[in-house]
Protein backbone atom coordinates (compact mmCIF):
# COMPACT_ATOMS: atom_id res chain seq x y z
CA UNK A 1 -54.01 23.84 31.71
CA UNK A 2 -51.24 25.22 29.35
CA UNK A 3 -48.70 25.35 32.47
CA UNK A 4 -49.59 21.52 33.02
CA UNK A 5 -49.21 20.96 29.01
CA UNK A 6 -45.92 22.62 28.77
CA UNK A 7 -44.51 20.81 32.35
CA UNK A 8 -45.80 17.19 30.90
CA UNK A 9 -43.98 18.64 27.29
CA UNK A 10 -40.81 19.11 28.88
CA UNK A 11 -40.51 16.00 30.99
CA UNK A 12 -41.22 14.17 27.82
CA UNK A 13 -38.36 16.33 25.93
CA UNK A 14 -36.28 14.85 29.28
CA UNK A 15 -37.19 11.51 28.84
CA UNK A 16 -36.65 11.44 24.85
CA UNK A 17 -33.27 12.43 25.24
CA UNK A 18 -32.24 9.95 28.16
CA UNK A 19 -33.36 7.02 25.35
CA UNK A 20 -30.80 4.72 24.31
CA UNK A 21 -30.77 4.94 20.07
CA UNK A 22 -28.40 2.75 18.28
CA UNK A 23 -28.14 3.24 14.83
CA UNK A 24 -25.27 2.27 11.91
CA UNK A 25 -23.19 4.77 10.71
CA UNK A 26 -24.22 3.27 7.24
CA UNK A 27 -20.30 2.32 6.65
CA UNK A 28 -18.37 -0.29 6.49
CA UNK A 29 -18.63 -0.80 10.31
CA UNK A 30 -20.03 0.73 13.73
CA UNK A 31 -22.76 2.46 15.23
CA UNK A 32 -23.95 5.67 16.46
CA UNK A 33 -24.99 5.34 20.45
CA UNK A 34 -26.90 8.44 21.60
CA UNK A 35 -29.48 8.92 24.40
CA UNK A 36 -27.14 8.05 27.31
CA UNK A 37 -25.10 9.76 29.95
CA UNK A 38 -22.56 8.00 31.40
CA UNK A 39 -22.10 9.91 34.50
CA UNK A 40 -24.94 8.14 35.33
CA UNK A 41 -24.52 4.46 36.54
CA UNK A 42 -24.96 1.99 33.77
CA UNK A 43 -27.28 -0.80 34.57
CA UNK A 44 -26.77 -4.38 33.58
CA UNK A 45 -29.66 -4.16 31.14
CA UNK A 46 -27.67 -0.76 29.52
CA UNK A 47 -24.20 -2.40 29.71
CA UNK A 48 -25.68 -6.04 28.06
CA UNK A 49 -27.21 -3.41 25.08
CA UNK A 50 -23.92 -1.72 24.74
CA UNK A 51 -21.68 -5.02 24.48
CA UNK A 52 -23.85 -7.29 22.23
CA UNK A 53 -23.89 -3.97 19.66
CA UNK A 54 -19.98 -4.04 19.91
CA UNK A 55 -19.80 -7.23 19.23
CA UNK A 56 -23.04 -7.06 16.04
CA UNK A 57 -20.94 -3.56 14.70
CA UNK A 58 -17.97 -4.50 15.65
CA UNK A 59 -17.13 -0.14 16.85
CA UNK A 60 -19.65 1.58 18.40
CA UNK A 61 -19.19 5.75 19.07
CA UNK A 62 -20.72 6.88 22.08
CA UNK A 63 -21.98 10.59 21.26
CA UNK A 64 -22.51 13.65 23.23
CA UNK A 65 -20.14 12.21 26.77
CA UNK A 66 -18.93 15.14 29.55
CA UNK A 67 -17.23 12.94 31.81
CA UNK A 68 -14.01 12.98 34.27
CA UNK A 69 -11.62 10.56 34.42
CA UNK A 70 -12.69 8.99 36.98
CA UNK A 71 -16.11 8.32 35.31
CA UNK A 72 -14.72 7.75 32.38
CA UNK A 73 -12.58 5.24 33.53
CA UNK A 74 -15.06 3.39 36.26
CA UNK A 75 -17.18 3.35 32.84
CA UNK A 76 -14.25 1.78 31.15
CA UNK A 77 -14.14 -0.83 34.06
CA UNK A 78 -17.19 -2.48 33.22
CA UNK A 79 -15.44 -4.00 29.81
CA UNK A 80 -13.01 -6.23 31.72
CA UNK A 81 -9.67 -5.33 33.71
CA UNK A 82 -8.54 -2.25 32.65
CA UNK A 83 -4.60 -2.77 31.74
CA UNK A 84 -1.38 -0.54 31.44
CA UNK A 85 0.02 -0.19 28.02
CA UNK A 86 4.06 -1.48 27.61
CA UNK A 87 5.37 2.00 27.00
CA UNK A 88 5.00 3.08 30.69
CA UNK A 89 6.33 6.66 29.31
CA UNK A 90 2.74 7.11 27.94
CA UNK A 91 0.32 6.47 30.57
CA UNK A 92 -0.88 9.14 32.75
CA UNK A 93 0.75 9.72 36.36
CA UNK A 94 -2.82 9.65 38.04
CA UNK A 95 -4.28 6.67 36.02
CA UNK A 96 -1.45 4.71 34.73
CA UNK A 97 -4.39 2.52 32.69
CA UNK A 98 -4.94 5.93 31.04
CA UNK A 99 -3.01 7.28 28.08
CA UNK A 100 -3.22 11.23 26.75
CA UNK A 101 -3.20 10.32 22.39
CA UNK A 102 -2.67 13.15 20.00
CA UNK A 103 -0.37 16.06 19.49
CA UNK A 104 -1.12 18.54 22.58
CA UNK A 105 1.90 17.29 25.08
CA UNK A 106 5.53 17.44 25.37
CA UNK A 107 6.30 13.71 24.39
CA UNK A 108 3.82 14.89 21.43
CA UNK A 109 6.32 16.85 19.42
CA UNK A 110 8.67 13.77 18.90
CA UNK A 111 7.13 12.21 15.46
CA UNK A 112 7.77 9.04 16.35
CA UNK A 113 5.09 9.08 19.39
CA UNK A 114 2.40 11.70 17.50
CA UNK A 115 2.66 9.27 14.99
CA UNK A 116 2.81 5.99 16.55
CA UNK A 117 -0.39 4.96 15.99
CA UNK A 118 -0.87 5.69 12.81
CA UNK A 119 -0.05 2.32 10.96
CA UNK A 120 -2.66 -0.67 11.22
CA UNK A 121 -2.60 -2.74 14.54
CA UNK A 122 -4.63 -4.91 16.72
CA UNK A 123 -4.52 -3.65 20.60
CA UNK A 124 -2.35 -5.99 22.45
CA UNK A 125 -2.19 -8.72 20.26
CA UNK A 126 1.63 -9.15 21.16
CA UNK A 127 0.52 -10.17 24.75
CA UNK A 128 -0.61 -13.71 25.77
CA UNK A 129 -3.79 -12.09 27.63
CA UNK A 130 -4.74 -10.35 24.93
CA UNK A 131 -7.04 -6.73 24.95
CA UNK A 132 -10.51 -7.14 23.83
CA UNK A 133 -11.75 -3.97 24.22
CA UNK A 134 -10.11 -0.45 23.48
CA UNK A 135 -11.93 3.14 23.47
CA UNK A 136 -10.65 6.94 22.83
CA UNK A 137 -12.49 9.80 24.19
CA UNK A 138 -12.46 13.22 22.07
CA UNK A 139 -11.66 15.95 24.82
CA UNK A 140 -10.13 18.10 21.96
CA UNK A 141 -10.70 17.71 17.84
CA UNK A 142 -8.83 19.43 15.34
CA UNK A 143 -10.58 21.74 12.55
CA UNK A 144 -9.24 18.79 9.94
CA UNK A 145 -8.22 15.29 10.22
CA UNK A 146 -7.49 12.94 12.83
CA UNK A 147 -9.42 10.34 12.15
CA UNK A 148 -9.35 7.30 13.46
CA UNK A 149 -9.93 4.21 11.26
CA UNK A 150 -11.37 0.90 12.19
CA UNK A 151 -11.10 -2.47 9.94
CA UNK A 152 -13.92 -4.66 10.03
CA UNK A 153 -11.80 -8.03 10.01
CA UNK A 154 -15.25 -10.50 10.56
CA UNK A 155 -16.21 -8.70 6.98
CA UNK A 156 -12.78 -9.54 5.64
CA UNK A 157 -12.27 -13.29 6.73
CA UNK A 158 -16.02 -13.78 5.26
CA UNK A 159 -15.08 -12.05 2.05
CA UNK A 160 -11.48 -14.50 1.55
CA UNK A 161 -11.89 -17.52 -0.79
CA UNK A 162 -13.19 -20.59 0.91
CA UNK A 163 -10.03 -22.81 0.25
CA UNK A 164 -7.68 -19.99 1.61
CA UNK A 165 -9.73 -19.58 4.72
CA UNK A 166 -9.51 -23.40 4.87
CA UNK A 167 -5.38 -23.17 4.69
CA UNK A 168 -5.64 -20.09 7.33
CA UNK A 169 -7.30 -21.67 9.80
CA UNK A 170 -4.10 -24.26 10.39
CA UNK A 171 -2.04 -21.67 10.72
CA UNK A 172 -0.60 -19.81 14.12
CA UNK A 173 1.69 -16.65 13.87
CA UNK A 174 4.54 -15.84 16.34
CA UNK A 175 3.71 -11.56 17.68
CA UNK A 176 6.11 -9.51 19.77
CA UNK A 177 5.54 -5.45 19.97
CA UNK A 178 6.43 -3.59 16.61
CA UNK A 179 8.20 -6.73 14.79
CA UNK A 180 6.34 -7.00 11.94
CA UNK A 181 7.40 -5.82 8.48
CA UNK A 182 6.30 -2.61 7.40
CA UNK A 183 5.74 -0.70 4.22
CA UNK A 184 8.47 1.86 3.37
CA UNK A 185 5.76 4.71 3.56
CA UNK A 186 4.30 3.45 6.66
CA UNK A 187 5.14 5.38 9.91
CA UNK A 188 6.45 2.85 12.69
CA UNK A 189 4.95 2.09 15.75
CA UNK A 190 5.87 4.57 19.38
CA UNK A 191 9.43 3.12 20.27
CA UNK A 192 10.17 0.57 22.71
CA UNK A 193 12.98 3.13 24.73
CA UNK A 194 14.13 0.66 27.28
CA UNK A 195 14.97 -2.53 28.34
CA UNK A 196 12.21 -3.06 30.79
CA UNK A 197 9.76 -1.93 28.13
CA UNK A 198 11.36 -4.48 26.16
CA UNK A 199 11.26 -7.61 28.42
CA UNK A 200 7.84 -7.10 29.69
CA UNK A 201 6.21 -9.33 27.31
CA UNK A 202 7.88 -12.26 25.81
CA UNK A 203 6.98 -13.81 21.94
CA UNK A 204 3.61 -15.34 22.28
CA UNK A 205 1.96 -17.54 19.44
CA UNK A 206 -2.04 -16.28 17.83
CA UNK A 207 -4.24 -18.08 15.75
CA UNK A 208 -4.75 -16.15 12.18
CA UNK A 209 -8.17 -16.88 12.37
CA UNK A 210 -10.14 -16.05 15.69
CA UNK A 211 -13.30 -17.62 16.66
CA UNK A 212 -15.12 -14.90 18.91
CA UNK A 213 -14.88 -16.37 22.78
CA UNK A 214 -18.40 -14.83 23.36
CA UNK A 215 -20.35 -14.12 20.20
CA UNK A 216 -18.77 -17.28 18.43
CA UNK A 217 -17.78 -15.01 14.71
CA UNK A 218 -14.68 -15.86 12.92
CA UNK A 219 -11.93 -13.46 12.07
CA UNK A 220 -9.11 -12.06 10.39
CA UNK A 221 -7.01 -11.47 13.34
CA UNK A 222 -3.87 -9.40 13.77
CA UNK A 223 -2.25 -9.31 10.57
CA UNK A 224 -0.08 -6.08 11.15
CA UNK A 225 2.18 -4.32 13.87
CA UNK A 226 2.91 -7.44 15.55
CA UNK A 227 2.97 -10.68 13.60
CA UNK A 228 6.66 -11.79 12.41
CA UNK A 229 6.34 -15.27 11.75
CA UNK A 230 3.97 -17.63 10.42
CA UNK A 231 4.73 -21.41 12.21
CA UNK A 232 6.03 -23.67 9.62
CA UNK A 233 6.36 -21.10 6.95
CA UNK A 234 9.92 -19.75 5.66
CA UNK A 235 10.32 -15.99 5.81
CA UNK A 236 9.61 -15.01 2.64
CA UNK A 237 6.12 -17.12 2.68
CA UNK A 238 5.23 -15.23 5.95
CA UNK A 239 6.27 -11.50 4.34
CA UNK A 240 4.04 -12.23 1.79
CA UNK A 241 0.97 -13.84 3.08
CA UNK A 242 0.66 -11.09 5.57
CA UNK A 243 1.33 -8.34 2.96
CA UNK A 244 -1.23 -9.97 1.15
CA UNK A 245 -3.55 -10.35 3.83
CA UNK A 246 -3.09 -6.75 5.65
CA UNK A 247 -3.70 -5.24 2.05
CA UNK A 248 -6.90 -7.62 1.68
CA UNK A 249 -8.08 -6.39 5.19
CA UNK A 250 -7.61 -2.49 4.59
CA UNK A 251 -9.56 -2.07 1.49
CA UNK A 252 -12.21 0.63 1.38
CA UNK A 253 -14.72 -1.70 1.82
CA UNK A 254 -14.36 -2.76 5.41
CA UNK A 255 -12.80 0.17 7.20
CA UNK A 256 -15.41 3.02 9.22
CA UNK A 257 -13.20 6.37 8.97
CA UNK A 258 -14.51 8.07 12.14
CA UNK A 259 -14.71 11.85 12.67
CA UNK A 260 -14.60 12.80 16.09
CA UNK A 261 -16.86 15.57 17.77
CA UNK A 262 -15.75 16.33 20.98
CA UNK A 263 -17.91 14.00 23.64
CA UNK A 264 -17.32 11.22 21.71
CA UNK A 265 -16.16 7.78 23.01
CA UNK A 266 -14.91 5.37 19.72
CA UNK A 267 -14.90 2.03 21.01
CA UNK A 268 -13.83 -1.02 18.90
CA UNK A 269 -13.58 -4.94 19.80
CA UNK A 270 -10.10 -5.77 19.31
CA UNK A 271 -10.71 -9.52 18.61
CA UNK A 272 -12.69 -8.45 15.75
CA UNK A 273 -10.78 -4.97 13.95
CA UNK A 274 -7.74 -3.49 13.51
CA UNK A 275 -7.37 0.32 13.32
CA UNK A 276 -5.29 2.98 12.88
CA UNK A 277 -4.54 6.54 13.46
CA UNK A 278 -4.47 9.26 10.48
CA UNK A 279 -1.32 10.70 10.44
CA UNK A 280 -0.76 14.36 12.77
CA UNK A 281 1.55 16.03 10.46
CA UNK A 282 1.98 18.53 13.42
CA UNK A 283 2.45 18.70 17.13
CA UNK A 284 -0.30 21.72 18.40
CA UNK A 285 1.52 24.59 19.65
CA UNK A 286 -0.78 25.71 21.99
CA UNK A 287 -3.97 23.20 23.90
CA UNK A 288 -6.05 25.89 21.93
CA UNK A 289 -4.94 25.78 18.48
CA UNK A 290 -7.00 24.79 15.21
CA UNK A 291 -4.47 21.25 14.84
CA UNK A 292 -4.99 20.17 18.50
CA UNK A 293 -6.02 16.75 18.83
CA UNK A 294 -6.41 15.14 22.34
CA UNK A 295 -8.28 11.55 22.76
CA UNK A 296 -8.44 9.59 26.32
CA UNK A 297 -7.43 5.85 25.85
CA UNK A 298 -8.30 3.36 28.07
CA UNK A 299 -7.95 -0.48 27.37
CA UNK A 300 -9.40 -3.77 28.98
CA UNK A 301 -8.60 -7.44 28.93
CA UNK A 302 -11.23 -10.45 29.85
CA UNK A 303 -14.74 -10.75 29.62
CA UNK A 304 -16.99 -7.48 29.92
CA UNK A 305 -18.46 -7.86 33.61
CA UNK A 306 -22.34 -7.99 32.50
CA UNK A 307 -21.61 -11.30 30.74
CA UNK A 308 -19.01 -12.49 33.16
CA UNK A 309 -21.93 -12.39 35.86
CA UNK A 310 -25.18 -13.57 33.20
């Protein structure tokens, strides 16, 4: 009888674990997603749980992941098609979709690529097909820092005076890679280093205020890294309602600072945040050492397939 009570005990113990729990990180933004293993196949019913919480918390961090790249990126596939970033001298020879972010490689020691993402932006909001859905997974964490930041810009276009939001929503802003203006203590985004790089996308035009194409919100959208003009406004006007905007967007009160265990997967809806890196001061002189920080990105465009096929 005790055998048969500690068997049942321990298939329960099994079955707890393998719950899905989705809880808020009690910040600004996001939610803790625990109780899943994705080297398992996700079901529709799993996936549909997983998107409509993106799109309610706006980042969701998937705990406790061991996963290869190939299941991390035929995971990543079920968020729309997965896409290859501009700088082609950051994706990964084996999954060009894939790029190795941190301080842990050779192209790593060069400031201006540790540090490249460590300035607000919006994923691929200087491409006409814009990404929706971004996510970095934590193969190595340093003892301190590099934390990744995430903007809740649905919080910040609610919180904006209704007679600005009014004038905001006429407006359209011109976005190419890197053109915007940036603070003098800001660091600048990874270089464009050729002229491929530079042609493949060409100026396209964004709204400053995005209506969600699937869960309908309104928001902030874009108002760093890539935005250089404001349609029918002079210079000057454009500098400053951006400034004012990007500093409106970034206060305390709508950003989730996330602190990565390793086996996490941060994933944030693009149409929704911005985000940022904290600055690597650093590169890691060894894969090992106390400062090494090494996250997995993978980015999608389009509709997540679960909704595409409901």
């Amino acid at each position: 009888m005790f055998a048969v009570y500690l068997s049942y005990t321990k298939i329960l113990e099994r079955y707890l674990k393998q719950m899905l729990v989705i809880e808020p990180t009690g910040s600004a933004c996001g939610a803790l997603v625990k109780g899943i293993d994705l080297n398992k196949p996700t079901t529709p019913t799993l996936m549909e749980k997983l998107v409509w919480a993106l799109y309610q918390h706006r980042c969701l961090v998937i705990k406790n992941q061991e996963l290869t790249k190939e299941s991390y990126y035929q995971f990543a596939s079920q968020w729309g098609e997965l896409i290859q970033h501009v700088l082609d001298y950051l994706r990964m020879p084996d999954y060009p979709e894939m790029m190795a972010i941190g301080n842990t490689e050779e192209k790593d020691k060069d400031d201006a690529v540790r540090n490249g993402a460590a300035v607000w932006h919006t994923d691929g909001s200087y491409i006409e097909d814009p990404t929706t859905v971004t996510m970095l997974y934590a193969i190595q964490v340093p003892k301190n820092g590099g934390e990744t930041l995430v903007a809740d810009m649905v919080a910040a276009y609610e919180a904006l005076d209704p007679n600005l939001k009014s004038n905001l929503e006429k407006l359209t802003a011109k976005h190419y890679y890197g053109r915007a203006q940036f603070d003098p203590d800001e660091h600048r985004p990874v270089p464009i280093r050729t002229k491929e790089q530079a042609t493949t996308n060409a100026v396209c035009e964004k709204p400053l205020i995005l209506t969600h194409p699937i869960s309908g919100h309104k928001a902030l959208y874009a108002v760093a890294h890539s935005p250089f003009e404001i349609i029918g406004k002079t210079k000057e006007e454009t500098l400053s309602l951006l400034s004012m905007l990007k500093t409106h967007a970034t206060k305390s009160q709508f950003v989730y600072s996330h602190r990565y265990e390793v086996g996490d997967i941060l994933l944030f809806d693009n149409l929704s945040t911005m985000h940022r890196a904290k600055e690597q001061t650093d590169a890691a002189d060894t894969p090992d050492s106390d400062n090494a920080r090494l996250l997995w990105r993978l980015s999608a465009k389009g509709t997540p397939k679960v909704i595409t096929k409901s």
